[in-house]
PDB file of N, CA and C in Angstrom:
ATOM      1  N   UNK A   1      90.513  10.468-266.291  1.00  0.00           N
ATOM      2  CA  UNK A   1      90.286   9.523-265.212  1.00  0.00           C
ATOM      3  C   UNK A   1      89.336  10.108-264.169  1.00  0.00           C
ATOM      4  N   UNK A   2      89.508  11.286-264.212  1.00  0.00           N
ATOM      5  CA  UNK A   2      88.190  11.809-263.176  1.00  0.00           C
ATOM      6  C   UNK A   2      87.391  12.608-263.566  1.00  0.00           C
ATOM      7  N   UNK A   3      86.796  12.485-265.003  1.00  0.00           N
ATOM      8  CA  UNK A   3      85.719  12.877-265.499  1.00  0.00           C
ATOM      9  C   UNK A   3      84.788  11.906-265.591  1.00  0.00           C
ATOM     10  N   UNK A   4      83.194  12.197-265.680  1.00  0.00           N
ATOM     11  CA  UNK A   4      82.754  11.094-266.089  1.00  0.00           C
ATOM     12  C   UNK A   4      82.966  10.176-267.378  1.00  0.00           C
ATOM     13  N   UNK A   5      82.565   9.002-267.303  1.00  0.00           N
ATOM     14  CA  UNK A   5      82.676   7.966-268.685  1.00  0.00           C
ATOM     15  C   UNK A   5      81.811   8.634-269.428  1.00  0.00           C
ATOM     16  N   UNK A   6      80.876   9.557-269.227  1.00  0.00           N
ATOM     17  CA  UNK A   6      80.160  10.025-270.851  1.00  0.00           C
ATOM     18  C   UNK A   6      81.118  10.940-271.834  1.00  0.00           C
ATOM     19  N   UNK A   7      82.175  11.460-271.062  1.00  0.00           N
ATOM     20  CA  UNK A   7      82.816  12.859-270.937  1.00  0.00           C
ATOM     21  C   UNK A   7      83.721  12.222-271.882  1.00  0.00           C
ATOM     22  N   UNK A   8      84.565  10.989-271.377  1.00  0.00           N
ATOM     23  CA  UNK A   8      85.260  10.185-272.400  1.00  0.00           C
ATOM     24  C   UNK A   8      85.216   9.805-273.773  1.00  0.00           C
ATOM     25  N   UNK A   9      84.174   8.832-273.483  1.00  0.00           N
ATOM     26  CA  UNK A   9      83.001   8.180-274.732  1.00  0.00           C
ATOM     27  C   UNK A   9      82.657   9.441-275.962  1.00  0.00           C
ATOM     28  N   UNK A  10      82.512  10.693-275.083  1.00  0.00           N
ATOM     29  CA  UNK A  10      82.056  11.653-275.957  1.00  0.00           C
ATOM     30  C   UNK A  10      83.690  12.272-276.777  1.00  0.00           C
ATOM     31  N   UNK A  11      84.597  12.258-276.076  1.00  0.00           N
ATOM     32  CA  UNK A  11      85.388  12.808-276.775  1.00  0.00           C
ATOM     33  C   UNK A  11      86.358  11.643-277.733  1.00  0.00           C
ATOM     34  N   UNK A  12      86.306  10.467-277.280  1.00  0.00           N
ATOM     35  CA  UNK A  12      87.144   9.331-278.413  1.00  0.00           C
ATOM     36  C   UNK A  12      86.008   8.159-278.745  1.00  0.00           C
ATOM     37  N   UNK A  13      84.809   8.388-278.532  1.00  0.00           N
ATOM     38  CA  UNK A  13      83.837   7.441-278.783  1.00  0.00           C
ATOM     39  C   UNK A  13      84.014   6.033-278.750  1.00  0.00           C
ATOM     40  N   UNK A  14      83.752   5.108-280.050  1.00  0.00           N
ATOM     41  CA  UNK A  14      84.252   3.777-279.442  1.00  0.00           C
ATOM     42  C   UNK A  14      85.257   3.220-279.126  1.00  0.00           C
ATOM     43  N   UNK A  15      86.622   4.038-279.079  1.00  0.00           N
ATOM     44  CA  UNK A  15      87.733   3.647-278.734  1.00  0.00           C
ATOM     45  C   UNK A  15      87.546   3.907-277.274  1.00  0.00           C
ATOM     46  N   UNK A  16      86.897   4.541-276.244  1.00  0.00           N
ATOM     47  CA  UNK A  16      87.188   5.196-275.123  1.00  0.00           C
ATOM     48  C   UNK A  16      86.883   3.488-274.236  1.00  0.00           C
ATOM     49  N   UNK A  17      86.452   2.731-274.473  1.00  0.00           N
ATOM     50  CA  UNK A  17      86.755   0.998-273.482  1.00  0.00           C
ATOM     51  C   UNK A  17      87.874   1.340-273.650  1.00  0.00           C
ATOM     52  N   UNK A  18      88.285   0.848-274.811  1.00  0.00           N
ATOM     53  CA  UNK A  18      89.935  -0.063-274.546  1.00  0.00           C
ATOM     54  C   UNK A  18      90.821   1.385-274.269  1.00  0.00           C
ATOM     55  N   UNK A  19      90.716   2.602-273.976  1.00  0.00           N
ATOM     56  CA  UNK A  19      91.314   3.285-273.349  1.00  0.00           C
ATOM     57  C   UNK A  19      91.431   3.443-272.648  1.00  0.00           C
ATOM     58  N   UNK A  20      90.256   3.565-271.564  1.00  0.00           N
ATOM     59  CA  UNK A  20      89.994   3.512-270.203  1.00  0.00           C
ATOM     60  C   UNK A  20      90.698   2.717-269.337  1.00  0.00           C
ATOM     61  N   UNK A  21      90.867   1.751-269.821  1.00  0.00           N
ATOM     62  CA  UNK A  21      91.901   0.412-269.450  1.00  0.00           C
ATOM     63  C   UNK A  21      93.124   0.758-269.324  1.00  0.00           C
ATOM     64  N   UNK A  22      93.815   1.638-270.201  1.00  0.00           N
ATOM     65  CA  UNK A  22      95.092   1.685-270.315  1.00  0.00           C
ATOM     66  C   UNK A  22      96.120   3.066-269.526  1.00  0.00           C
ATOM     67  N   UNK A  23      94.583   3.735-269.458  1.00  0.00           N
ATOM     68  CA  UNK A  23      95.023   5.112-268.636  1.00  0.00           C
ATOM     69  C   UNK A  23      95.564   5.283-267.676  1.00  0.00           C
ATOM     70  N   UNK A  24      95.216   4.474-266.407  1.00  0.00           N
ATOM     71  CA  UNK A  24      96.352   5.090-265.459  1.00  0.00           C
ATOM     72  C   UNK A  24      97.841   4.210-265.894  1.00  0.00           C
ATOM     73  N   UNK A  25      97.821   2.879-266.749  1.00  0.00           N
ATOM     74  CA  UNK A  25      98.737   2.490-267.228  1.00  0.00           C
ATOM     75  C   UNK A  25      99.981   3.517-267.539  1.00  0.00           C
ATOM     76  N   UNK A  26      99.220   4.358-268.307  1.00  0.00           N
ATOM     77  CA  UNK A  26     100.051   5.300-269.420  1.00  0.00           C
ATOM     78  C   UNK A  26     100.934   6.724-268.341  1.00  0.00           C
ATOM     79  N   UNK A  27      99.876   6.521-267.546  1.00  0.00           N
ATOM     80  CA  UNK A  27     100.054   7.321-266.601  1.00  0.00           C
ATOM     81  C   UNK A  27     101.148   7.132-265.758  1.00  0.00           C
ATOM     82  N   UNK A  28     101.025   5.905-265.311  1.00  0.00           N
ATOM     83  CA  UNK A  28     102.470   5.651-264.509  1.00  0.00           C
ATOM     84  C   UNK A  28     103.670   5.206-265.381  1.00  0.00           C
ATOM     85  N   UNK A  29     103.095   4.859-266.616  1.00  0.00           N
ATOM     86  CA  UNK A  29     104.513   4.595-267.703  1.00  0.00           C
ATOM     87  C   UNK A  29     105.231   5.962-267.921  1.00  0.00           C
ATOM     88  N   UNK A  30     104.422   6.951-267.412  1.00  0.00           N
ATOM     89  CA  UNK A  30     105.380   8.229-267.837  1.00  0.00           C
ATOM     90  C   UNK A  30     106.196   8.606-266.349  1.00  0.00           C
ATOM     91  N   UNK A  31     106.113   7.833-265.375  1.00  0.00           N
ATOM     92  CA  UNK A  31     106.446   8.685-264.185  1.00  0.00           C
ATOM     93  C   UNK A  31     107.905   8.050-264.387  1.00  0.00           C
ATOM     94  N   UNK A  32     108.311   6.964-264.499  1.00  0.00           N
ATOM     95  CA  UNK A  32     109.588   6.648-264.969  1.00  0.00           C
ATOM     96  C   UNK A  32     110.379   7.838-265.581  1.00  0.00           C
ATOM     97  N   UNK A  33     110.407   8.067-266.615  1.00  0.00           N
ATOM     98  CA  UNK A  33     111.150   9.085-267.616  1.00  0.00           C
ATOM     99  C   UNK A  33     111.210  10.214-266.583  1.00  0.00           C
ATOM    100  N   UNK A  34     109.991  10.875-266.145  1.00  0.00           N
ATOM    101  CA  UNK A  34     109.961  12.101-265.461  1.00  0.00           C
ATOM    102  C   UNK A  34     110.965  11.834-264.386  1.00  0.00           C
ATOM    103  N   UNK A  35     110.910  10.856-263.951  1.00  0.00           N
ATOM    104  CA  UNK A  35     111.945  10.416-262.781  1.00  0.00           C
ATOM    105  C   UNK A  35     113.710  10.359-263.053  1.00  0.00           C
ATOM    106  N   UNK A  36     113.628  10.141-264.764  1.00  0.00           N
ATOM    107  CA  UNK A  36     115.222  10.503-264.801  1.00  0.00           C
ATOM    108  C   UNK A  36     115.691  11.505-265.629  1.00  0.00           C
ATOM    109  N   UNK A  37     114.948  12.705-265.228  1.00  0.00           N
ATOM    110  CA  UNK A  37     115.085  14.025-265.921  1.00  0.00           C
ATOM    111  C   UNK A  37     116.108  14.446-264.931  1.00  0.00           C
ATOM    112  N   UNK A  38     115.881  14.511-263.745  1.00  0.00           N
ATOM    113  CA  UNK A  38     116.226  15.209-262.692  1.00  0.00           C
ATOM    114  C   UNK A  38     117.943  14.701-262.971  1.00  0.00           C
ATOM    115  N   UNK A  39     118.128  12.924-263.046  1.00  0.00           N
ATOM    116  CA  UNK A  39     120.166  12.998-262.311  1.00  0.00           C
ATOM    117  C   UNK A  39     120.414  13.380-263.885  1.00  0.00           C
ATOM    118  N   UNK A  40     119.328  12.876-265.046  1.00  0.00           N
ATOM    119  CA  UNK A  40     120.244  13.778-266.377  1.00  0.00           C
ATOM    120  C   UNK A  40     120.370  14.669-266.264  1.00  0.00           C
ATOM    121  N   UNK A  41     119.913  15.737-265.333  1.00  0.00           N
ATOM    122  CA  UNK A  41     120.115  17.106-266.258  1.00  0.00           C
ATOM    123  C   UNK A  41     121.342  17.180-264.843  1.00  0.00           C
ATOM    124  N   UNK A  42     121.377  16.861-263.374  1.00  0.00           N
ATOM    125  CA  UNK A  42     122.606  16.958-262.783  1.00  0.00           C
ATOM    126  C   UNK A  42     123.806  16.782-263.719  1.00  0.00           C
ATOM    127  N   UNK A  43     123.956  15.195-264.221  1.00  0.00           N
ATOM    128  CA  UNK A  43     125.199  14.745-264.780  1.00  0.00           C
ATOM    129  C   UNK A  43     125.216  15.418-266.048  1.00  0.00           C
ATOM    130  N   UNK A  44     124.440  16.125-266.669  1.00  0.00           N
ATOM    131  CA  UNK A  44     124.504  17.441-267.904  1.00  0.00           C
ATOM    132  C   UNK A  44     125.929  18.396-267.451  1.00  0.00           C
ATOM    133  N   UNK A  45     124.835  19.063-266.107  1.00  0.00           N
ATOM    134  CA  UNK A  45     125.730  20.537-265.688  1.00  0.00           C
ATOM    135  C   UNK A  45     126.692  19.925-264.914  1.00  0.00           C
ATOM    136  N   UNK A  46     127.410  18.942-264.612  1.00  0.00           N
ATOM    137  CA  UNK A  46     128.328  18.630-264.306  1.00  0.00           C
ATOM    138  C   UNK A  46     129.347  17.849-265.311  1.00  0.00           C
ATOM    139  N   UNK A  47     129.052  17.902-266.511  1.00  0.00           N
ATOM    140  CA  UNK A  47     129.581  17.725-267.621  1.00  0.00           C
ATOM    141  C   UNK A  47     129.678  16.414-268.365  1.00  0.00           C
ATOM    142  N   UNK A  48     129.414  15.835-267.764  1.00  0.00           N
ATOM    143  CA  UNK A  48     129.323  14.091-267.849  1.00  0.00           C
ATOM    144  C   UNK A  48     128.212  14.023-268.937  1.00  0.00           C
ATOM    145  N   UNK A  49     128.357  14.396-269.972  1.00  0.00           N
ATOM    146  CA  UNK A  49     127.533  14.158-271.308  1.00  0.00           C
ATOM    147  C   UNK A  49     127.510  12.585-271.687  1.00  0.00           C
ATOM    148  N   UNK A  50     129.310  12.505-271.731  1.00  0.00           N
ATOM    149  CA  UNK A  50     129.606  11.209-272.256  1.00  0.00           C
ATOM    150  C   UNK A  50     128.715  10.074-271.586  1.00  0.00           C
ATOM    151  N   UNK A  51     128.801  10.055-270.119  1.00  0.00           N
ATOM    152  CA  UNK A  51     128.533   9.109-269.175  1.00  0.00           C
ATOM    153  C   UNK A  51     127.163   8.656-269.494  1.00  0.00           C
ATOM    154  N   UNK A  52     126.173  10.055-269.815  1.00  0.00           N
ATOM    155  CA  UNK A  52     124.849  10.349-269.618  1.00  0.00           C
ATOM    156  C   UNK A  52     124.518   9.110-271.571  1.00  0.00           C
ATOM    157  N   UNK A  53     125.554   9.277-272.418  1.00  0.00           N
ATOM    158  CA  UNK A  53     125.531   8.809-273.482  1.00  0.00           C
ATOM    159  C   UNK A  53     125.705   7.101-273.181  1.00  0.00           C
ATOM    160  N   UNK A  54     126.293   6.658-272.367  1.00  0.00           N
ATOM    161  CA  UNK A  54     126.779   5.535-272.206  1.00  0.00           C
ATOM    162  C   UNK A  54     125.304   4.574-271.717  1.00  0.00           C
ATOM    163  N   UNK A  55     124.830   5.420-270.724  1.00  0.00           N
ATOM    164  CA  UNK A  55     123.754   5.080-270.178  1.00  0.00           C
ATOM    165  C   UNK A  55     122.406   5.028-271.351  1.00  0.00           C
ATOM    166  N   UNK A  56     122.211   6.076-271.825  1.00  0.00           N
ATOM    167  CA  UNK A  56     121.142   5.630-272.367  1.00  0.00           C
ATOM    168  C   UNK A  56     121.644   4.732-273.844  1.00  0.00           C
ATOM    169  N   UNK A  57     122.813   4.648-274.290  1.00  0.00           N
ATOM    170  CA  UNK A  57     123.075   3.431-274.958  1.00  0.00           C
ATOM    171  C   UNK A  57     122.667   2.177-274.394  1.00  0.00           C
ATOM    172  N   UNK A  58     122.946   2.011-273.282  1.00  0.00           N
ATOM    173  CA  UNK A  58     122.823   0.862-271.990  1.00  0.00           C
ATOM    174  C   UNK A  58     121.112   0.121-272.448  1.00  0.00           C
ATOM    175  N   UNK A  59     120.523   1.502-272.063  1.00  0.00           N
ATOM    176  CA  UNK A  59     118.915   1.311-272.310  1.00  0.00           C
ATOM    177  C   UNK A  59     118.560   0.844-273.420  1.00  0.00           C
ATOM    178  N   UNK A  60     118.623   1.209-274.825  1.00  0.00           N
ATOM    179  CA  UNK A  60     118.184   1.419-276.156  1.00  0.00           C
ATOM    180  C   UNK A  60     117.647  -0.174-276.281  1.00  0.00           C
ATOM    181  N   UNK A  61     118.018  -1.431-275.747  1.00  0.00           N
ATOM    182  CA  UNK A  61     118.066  -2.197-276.539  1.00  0.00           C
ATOM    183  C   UNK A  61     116.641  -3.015-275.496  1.00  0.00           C
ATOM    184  N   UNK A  62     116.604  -2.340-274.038  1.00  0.00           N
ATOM    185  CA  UNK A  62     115.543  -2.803-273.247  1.00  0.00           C
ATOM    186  C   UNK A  62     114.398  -2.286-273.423  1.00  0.00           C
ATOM    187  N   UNK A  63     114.623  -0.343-274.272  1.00  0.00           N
ATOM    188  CA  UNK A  63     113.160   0.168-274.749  1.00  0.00           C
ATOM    189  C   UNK A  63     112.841  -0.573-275.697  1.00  0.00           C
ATOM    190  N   UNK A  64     113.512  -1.086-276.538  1.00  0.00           N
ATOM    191  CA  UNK A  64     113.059  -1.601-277.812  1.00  0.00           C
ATOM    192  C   UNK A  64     111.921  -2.983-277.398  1.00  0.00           C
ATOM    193  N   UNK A  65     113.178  -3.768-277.100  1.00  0.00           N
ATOM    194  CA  UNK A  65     112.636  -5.242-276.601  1.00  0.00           C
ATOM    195  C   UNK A  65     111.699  -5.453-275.619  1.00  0.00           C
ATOM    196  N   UNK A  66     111.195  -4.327-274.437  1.00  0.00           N
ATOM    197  CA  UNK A  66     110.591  -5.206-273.549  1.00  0.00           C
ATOM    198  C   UNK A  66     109.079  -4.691-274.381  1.00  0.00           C
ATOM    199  N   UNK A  67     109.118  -3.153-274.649  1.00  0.00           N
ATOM    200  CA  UNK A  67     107.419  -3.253-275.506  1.00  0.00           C
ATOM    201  C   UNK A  67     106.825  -3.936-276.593  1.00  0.00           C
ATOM    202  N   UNK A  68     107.647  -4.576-277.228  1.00  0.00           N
ATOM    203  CA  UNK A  68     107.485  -5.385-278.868  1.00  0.00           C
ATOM    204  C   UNK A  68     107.432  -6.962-277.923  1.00  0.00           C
ATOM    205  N   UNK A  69     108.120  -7.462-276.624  1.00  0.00           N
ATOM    206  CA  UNK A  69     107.702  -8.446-276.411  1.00  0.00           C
ATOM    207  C   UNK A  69     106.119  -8.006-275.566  1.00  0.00           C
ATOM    208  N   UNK A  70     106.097  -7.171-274.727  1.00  0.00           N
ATOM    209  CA  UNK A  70     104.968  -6.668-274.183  1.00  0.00           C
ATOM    210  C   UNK A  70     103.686  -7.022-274.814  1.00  0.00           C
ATOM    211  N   UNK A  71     104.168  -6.001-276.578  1.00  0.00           N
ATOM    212  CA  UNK A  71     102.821  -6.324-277.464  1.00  0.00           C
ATOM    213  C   UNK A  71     102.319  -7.665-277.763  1.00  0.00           C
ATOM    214  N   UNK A  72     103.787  -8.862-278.174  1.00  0.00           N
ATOM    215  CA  UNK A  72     103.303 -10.083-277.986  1.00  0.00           C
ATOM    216  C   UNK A  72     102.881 -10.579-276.894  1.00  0.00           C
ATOM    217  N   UNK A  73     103.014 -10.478-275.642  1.00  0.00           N
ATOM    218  CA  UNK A  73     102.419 -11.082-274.663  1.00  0.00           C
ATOM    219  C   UNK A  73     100.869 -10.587-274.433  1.00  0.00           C
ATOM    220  N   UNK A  74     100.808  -9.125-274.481  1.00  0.00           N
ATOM    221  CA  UNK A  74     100.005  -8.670-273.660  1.00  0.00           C
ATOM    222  C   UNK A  74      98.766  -7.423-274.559  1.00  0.00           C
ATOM    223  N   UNK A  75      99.293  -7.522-276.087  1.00  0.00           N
ATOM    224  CA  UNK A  75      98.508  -5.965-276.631  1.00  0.00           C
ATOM    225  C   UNK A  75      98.865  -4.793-276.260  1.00  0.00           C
ATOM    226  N   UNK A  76      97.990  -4.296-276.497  1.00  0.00           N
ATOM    227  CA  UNK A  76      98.069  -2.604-275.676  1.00  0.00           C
ATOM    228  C   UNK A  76      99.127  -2.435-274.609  1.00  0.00           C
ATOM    229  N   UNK A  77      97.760  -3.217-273.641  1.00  0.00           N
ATOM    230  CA  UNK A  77      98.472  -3.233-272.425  1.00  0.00           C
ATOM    231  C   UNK A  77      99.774  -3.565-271.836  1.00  0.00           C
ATOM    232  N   UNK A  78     100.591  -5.312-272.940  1.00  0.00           N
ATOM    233  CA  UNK A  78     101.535  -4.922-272.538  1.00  0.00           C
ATOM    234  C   UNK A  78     102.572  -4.521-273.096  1.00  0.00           C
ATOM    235  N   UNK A  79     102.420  -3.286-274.097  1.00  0.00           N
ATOM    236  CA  UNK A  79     103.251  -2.318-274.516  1.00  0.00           C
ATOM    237  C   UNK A  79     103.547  -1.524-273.374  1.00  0.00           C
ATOM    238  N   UNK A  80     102.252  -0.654-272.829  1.00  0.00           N
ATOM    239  CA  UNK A  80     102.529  -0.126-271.873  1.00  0.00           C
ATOM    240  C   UNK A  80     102.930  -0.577-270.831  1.00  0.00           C
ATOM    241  N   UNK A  81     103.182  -1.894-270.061  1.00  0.00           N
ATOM    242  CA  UNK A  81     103.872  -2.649-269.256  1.00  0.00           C
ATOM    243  C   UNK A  81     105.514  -2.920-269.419  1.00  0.00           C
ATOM    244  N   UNK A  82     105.373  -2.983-270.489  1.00  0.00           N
ATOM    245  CA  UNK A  82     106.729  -3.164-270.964  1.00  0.00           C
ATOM    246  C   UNK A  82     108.067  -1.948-270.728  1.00  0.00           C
ATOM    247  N   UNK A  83     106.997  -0.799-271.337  1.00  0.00           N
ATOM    248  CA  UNK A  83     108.076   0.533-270.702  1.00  0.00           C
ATOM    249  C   UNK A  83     107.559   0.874-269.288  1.00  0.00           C
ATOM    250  N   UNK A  84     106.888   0.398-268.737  1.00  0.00           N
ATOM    251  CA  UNK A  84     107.170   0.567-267.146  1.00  0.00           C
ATOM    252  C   UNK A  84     108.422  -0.143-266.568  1.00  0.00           C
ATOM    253  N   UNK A  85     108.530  -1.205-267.563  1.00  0.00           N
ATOM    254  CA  UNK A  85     109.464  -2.639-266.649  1.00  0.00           C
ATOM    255  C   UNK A  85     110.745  -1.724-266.910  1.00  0.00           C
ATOM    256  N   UNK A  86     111.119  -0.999-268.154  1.00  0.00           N
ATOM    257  CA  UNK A  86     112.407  -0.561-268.232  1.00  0.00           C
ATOM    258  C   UNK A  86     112.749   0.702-268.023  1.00  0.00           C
ATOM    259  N   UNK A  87     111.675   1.194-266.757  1.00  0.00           N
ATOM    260  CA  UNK A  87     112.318   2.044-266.082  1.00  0.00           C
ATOM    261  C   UNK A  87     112.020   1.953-264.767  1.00  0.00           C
TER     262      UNK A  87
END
């Protein structure tokens, strides 16, 4: 994102459009997860495995569904929209 576009182009060639597009996308689709490293690994060392199990059971069925509807709505893009929404 803060190199130039030749810098891009040169390293994924004609894929680097429809990437460019999606990058800071991808970018903030990861800040989610990074964001629930931190109370998992609390409720880890405080032993609550189970709890920590319950929860991401909870999730499983919103990672699935919101990017596969994402892709139908939106492509690429809203794959990557999709796991933003479910976190």
């Amino acid at each position: 994102m803060l190199l130039p576009t030749d810098f891009g182009a040169a390293l994924l060639g004609d894929t680097w459009n429809e990437t460019r597009d999606l990058l800071l996308l991808a970018v903030v689709a990861q800040v989610g997860p990074g964001l629930a490293v931190g109370p998992a690994a609390v409720l880890y060392a405080f032993g609550k495995t189970r709890l920590t199990f319950w929860i991401n059971l909870f999730f499983v069925p919103f990672l699935l569904a919101c990017p596969v509807t994402g892709l139908f709505v939106g492509g690429a893009k809203g794959v990557v929209v999709g796991n933003i929404i479910v976190f």
